[in-house]
Protein backbone atom coordinates (compact mmCIF):
# COMPACT_ATOMS: atom_id res chain seq x y z
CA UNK A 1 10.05 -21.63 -28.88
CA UNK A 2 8.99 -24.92 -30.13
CA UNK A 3 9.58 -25.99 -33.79
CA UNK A 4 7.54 -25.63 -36.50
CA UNK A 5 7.29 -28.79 -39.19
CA UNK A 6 6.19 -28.03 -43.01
CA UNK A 7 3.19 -29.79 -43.88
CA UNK A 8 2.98 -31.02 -47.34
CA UNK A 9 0.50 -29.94 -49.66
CA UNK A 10 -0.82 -31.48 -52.82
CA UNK A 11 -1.84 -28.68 -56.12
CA UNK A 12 -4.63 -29.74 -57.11
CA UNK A 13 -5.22 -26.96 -60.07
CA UNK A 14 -3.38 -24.01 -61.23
CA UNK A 15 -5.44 -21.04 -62.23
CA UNK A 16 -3.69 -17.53 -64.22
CA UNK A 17 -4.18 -14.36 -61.29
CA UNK A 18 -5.11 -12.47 -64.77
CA UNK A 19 -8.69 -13.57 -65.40
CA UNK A 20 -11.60 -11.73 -66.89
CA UNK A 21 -13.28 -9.22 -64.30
CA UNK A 22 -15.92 -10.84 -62.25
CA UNK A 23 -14.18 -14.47 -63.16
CA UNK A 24 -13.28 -16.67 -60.10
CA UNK A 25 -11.81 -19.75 -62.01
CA UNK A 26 -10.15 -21.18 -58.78
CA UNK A 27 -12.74 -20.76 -56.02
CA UNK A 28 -15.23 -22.06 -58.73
CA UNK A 29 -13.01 -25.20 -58.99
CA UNK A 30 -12.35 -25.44 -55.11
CA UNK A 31 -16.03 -24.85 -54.41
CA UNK A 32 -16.88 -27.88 -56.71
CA UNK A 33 -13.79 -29.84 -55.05
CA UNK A 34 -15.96 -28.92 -51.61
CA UNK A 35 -19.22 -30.30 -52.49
CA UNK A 36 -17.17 -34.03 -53.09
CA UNK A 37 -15.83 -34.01 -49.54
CA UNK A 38 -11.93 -32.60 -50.62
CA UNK A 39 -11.07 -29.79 -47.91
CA UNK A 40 -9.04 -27.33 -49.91
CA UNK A 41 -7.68 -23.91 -49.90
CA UNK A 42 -7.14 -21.43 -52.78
CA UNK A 43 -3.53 -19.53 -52.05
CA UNK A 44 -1.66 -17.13 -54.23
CA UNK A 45 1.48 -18.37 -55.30
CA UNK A 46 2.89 -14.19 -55.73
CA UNK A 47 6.21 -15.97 -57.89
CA UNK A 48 4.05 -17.41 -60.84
CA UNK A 49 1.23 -15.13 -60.73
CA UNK A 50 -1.18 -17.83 -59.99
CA UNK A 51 -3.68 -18.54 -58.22
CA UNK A 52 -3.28 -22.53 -56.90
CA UNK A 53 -6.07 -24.89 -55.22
CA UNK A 54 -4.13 -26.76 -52.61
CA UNK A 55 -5.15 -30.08 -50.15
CA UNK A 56 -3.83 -31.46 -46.72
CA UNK A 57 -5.18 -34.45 -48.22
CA UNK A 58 -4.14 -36.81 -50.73
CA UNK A 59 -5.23 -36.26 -53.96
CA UNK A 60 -7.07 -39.56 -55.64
CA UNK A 61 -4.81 -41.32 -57.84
């Protein structure tokens, strides 16, 4: 079975998982992130109870 490497990913934002119903703070910010060219990904990081929008790329400086 070959070996797997970790690819690093940048956070781009941090969002609370306990928003108002109906509110979609992160895939708001990742759809605007989108429209600029930045491919990203909204995940669930389950430990902090947060919602983070994450890049393969790197994030401008």
């Amino acid at each position: 079975m070959p070996a797997t490497t970790a690819q690093a990913r940048a956070v781009l934002e941090r969002f609370p998982a306990g928003g108002p119903r109906g509110s979609w703070p992160a895939e708001e910010y990742a759809a605007a992130q989108r429209a600029h060219g930045t491919d990203v990904q909204v995940v669930m990081d389950l430990v902090s109870d947060q919602f983070l929008v994450v890049t393969d790329d790197t994030p401008p400086q």
